[in-house]
Structures are given as C-alpha cells and as structure tokens.
C-alpha atoms as a PDB file:
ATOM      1  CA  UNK A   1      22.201 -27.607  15.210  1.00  0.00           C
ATOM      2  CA  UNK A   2      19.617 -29.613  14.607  1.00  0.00           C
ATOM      3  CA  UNK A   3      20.464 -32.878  12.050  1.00  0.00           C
ATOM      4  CA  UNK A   4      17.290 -33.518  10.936  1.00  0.00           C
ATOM      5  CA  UNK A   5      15.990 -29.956   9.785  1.00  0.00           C
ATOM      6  CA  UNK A   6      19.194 -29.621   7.493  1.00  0.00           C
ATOM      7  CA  UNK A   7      18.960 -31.040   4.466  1.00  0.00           C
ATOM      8  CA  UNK A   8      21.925 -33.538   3.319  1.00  0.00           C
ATOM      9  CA  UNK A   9      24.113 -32.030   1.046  1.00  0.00           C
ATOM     10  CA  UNK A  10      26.080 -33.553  -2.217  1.00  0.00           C
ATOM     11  CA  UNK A  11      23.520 -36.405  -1.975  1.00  0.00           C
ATOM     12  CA  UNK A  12      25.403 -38.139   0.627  1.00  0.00           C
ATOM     13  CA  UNK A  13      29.020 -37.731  -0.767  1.00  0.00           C
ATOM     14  CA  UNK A  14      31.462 -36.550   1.296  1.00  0.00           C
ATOM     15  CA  UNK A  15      32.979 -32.534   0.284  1.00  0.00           C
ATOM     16  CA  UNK A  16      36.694 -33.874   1.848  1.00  0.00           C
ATOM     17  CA  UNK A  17      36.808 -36.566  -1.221  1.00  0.00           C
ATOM     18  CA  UNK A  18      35.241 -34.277  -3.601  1.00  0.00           C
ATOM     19  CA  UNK A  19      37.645 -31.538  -2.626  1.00  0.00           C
ATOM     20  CA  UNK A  20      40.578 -33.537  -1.891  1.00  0.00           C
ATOM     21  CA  UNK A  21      41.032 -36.593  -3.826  1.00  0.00           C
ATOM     22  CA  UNK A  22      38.038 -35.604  -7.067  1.00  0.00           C
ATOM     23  CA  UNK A  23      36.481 -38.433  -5.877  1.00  0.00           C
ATOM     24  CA  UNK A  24      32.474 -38.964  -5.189  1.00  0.00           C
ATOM     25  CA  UNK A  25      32.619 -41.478  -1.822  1.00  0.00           C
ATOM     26  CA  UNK A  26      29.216 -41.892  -0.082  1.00  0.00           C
ATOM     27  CA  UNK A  27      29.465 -41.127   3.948  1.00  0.00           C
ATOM     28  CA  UNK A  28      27.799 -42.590   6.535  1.00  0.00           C
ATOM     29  CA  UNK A  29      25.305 -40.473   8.569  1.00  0.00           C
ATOM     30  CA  UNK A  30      26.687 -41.734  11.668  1.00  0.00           C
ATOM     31  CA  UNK A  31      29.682 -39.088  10.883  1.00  0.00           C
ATOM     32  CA  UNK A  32      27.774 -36.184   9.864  1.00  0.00           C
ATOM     33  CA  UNK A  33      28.201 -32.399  10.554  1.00  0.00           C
ATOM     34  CA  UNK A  34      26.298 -29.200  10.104  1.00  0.00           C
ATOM     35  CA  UNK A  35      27.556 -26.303   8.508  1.00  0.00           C
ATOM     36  CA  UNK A  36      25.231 -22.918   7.206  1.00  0.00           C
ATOM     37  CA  UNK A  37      22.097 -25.198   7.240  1.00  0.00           C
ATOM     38  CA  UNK A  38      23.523 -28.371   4.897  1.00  0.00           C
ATOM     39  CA  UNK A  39      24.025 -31.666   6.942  1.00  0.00           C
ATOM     40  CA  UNK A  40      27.549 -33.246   5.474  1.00  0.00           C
ATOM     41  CA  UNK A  41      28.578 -36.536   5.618  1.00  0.00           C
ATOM     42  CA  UNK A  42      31.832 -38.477   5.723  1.00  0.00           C
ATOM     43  CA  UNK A  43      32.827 -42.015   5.288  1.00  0.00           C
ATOM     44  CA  UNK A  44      34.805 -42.080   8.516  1.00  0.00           C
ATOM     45  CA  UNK A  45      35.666 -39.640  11.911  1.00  0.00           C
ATOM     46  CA  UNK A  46      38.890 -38.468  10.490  1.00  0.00           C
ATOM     47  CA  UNK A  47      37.328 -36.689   6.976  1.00  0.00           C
ATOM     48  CA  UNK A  48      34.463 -35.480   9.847  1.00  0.00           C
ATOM     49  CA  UNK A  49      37.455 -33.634  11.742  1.00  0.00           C
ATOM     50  CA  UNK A  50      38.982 -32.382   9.005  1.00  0.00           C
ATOM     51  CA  UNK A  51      35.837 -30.716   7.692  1.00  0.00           C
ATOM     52  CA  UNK A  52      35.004 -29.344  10.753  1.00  0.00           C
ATOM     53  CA  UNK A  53      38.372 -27.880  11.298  1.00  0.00           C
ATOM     54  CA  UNK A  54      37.818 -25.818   8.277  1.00  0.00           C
ATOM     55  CA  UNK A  55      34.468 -26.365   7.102  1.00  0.00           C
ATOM     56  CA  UNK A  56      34.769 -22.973   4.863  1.00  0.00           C
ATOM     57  CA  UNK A  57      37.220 -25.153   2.766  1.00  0.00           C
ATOM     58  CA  UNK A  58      34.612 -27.817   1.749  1.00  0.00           C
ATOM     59  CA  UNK A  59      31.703 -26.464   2.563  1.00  0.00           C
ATOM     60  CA  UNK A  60      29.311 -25.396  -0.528  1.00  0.00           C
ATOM     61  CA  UNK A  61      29.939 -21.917  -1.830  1.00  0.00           C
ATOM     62  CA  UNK A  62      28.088 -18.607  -2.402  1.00  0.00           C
ATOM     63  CA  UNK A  63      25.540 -19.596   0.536  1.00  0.00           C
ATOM     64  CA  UNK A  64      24.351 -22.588  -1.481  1.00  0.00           C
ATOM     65  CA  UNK A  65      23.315 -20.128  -4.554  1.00  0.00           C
ATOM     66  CA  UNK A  66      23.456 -20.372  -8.257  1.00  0.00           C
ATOM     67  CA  UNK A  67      26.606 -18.539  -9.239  1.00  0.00           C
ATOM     68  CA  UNK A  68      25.235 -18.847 -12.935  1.00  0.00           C
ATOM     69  CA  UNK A  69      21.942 -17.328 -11.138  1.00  0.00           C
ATOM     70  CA  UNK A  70      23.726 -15.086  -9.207  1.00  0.00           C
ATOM     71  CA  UNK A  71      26.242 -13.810 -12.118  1.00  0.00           C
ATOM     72  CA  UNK A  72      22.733 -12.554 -13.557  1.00  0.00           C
ATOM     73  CA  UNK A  73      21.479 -10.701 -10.875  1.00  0.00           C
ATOM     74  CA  UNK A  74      18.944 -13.513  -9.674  1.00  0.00           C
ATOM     75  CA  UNK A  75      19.276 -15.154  -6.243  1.00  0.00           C
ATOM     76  CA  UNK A  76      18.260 -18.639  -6.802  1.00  0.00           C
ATOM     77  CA  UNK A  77      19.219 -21.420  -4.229  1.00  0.00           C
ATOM     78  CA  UNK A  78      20.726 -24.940  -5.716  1.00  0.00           C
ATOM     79  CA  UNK A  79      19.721 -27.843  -5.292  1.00  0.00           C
ATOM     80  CA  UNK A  80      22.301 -29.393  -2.535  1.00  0.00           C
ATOM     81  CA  UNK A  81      22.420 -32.943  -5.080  1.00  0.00           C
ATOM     82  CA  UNK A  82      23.630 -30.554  -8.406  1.00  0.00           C
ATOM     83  CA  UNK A  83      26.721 -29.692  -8.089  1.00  0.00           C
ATOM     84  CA  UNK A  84      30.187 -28.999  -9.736  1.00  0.00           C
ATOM     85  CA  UNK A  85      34.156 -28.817  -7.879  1.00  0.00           C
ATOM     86  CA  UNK A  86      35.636 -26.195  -9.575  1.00  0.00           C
ATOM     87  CA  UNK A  87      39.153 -25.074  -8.157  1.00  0.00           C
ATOM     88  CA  UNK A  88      38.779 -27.361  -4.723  1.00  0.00           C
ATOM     89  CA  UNK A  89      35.676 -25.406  -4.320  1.00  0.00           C
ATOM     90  CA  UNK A  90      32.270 -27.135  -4.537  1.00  0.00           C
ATOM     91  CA  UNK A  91      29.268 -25.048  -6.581  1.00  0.00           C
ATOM     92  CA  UNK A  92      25.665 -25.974  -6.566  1.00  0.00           C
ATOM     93  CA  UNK A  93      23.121 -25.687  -9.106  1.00  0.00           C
ATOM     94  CA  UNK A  94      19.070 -25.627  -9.212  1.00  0.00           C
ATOM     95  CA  UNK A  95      19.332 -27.761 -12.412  1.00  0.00           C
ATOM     96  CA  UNK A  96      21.422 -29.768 -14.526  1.00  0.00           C
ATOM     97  CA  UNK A  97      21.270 -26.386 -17.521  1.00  0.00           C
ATOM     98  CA  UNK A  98      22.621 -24.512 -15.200  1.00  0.00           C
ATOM     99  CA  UNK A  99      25.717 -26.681 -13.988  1.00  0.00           C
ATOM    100  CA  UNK A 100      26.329 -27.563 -17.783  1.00  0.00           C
ATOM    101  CA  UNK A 101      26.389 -23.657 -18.498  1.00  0.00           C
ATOM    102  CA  UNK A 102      28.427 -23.159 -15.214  1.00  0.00           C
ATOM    103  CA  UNK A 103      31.132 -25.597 -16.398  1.00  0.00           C
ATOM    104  CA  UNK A 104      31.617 -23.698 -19.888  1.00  0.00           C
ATOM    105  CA  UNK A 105      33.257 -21.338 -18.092  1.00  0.00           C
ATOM    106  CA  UNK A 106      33.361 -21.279 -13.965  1.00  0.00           C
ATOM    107  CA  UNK A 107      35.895 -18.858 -13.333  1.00  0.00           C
ATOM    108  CA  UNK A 108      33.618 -16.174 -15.228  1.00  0.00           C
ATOM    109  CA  UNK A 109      30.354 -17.121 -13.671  1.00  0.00           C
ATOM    110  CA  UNK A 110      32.420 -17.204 -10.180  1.00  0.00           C
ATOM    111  CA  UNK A 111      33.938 -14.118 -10.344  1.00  0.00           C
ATOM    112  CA  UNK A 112      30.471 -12.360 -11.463  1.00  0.00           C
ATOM    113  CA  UNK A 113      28.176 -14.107  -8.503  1.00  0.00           C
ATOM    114  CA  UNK A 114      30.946 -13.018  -5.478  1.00  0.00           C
ATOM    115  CA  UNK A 115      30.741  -9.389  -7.305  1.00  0.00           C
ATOM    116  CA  UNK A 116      27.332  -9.456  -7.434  1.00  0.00           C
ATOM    117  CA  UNK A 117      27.180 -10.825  -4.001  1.00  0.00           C
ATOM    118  CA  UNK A 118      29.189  -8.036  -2.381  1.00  0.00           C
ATOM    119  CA  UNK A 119      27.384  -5.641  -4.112  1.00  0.00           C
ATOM    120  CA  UNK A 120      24.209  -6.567  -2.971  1.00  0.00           C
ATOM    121  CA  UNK A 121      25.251  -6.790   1.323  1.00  0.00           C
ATOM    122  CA  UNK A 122      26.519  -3.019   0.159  1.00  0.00           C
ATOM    123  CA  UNK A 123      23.213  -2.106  -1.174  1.00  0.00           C
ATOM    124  CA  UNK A 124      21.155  -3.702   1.509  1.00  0.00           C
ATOM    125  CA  UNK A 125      22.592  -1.279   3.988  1.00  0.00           C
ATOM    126  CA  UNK A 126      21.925   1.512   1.418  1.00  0.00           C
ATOM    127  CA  UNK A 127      18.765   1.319  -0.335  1.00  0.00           C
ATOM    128  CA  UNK A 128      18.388   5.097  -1.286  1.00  0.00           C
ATOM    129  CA  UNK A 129      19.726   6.308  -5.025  1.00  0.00           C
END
C-alpha cells in the first residue's frame, strides 16, 4: 500500500503501547505499517511485527467509525487523532463530544454500532421492504 496516501493514525502513537501497556509512546515512521487505509507507527521493529502479525488486534475498530455515530444510525468517520482504548480495543471519534459521551458508557455505544453495523451489510444486500 501506498504510505503516503494513508493518513497516520493515533497521531503518531503506537496501537501495541496503547493496547498493551495503556501507554501513549510516539513511533518512528521509519517502522510504519498499513492496515484498512491508516498508516501505524511503532517505536521499534519488534511492536511493527507484532502488529502486523495481528493487526485486527490493534488496529482501530468499526472501520475507523463513530460507534457513538454509529449506535445512532449515522455513519460518521473519526478523526484517526480522537480516540479512546476501551477493553484493549482502540475507538475513534470525529470530536472530543463524542469520545467524552463514548466513555460514559463504551460497552453500550459498542455493542449498538457492531449491531447496527451488521445490520446494515444485511440490508445492503436487501434493499426491498
């Protein structure tokens, strides 16, 4: 994939600390990977391997949408620099309202964007009521 056309995710912070150690540690471009259009970086080559090994694991969820958005119907994309860890799992948001409203209660809003997520691949293939 091309680097350059996918934008850096997390602001620069690698999803392995986030995810792993709750911690917010810068990487260095030179150890970067692409995964579902968001460029990731890591500090060194071994958080780089272990990313890529299961990049699903760190990755951003919901396709990099809202899941407060999403729980209300509304596909909105985040903003790859907004985001929230909830659970090992890393959330992103298209403002800070919406990550403060996310983080009054994640597993609700969670739960409600994957539903409302499944639903709507179901009703893509079947548009007629």
């Amino acid at each position: 994939p091309n680097r350059s056309a996918a934008p850096v995710a997390l602001d620069g912070v690698c999803p392995v600390c986030l995810v792993e150690m709750n911690k917010a540690m810068k990487g260095d471009p030179k150890f970067s990977s692409v995964h579902k259009s968001y460029q990731y970086h890591f500090p060194n080559a071994e958080l780089k391997q272990k990313f890529d090994a299961s990049p699903q694991q760190y990755a951003i969820q919901l396709d990099g949408m809202c899941a407060v958005c999403l729980a209300a119907g509304v596909k909105t994309k985040g903003d790859a620099r907004i985001y929230s860890v909830h659970e090992k799992k890393i959330y992103i948001f298209p403002n800070a309202a919406m990550k403060e409203k996310f983080e009054t209660d994640p597993a609700h809003y969670i739960k409600a964007a994957e539903a409302k997520l499944r639903e709507g691949s179901r009703s893509e293939g079947s548009a007629r009521r």
